[in-house]
C-alpha atoms as a PDB file:
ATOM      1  CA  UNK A   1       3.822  10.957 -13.216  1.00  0.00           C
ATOM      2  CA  UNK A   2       4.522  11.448  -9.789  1.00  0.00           C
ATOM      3  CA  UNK A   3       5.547   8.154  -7.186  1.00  0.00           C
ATOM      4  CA  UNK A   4       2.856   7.761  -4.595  1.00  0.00           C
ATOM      5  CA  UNK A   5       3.985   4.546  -3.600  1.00  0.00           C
ATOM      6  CA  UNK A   6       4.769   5.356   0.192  1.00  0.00           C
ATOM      7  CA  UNK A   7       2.219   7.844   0.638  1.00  0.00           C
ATOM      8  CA  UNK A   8       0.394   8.002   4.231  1.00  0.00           C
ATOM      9  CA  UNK A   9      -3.064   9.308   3.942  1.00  0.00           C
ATOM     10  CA  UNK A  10      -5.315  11.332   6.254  1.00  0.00           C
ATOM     11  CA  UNK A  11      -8.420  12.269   6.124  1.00  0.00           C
ATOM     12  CA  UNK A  12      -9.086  16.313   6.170  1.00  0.00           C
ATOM     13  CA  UNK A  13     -10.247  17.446   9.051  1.00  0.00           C
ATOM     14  CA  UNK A  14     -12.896  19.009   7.245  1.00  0.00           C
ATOM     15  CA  UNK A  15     -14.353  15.896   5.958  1.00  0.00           C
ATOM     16  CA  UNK A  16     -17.864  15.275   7.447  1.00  0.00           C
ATOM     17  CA  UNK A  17     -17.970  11.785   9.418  1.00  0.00           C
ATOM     18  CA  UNK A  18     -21.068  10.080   7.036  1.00  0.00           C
ATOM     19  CA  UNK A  19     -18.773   8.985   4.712  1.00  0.00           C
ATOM     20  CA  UNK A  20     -18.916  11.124   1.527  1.00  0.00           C
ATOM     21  CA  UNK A  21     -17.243  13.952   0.114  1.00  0.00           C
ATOM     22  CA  UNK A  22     -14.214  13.461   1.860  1.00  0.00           C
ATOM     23  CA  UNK A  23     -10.624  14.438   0.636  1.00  0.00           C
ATOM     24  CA  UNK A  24      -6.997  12.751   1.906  1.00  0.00           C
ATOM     25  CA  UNK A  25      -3.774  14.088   1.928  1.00  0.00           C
ATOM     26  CA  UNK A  26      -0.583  12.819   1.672  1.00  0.00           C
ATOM     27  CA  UNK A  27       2.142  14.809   3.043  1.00  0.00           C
ATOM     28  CA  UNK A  28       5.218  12.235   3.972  1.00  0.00           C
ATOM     29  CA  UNK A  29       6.753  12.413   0.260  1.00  0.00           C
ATOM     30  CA  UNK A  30       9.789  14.130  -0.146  1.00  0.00           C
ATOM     31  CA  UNK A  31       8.890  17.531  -1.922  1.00  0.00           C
ATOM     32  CA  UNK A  32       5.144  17.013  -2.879  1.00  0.00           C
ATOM     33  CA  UNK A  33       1.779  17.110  -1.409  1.00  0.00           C
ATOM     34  CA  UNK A  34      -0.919  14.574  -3.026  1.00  0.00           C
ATOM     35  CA  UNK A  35      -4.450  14.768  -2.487  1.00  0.00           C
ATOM     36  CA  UNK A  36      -7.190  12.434  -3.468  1.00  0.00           C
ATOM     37  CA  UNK A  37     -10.996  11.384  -3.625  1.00  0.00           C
ATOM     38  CA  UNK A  38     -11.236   8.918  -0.408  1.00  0.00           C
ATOM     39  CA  UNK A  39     -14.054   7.238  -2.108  1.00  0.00           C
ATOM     40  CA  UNK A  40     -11.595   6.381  -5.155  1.00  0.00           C
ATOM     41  CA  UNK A  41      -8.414   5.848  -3.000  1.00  0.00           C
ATOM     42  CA  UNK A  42      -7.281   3.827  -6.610  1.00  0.00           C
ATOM     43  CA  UNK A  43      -8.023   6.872  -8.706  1.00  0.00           C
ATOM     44  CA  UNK A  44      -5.826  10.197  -9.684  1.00  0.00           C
ATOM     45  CA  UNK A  45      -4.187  12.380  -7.554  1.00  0.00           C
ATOM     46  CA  UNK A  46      -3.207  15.687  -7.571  1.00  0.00           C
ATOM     47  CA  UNK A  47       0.337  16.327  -6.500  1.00  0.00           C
ATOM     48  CA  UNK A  48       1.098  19.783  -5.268  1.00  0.00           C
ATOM     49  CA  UNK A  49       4.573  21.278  -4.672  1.00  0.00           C
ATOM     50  CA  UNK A  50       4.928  22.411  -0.774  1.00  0.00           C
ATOM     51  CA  UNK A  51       4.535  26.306  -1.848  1.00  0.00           C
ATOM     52  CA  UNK A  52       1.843  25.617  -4.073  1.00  0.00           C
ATOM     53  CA  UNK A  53      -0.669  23.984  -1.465  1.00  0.00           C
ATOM     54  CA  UNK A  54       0.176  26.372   1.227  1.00  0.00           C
ATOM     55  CA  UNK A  55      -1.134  28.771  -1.552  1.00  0.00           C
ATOM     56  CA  UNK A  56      -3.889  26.394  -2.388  1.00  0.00           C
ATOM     57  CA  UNK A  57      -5.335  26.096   1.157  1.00  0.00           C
ATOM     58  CA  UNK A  58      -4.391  29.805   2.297  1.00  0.00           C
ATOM     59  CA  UNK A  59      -6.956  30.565  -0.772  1.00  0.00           C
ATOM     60  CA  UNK A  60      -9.627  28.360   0.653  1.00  0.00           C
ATOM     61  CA  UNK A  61      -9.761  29.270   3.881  1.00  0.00           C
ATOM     62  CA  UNK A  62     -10.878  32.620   2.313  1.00  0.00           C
ATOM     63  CA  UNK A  63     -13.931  30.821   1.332  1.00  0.00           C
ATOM     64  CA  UNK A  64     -15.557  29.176   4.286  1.00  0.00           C
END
């Protein structure tokens, strides 16, 4: 399991401003990328490694 203990969260950019649906990102950790469920800030996270979520959003910017 990966330490999340000092993680600073943002919101994405991309997160609409009513509330829901939104996603955070941690990106202050040495090595990893976390991102979680802002409505369930207590919940899992998924921990990238740097490479992986440059991958990750390259991919879904091919989506919009």
């Amino acid at each position: 399991m990966t330490d999340l203990t000092g993680a600073r969260w943002r919101k994405s950019t991309r997160s609409g401003g009513n509330g829901g649906e939104c996603v955070e990102v941690a990106d202050n950790l040495p090595g990893i990328i976390a991102v979680r469920d802002s409505k369930d800030p207590h919940g899992p996270a998924l921990a990238f490694t740097p490479t992986a979520w440059i991958t990750f959003v390259r991919t879904a910017r091919t989506f919009r």
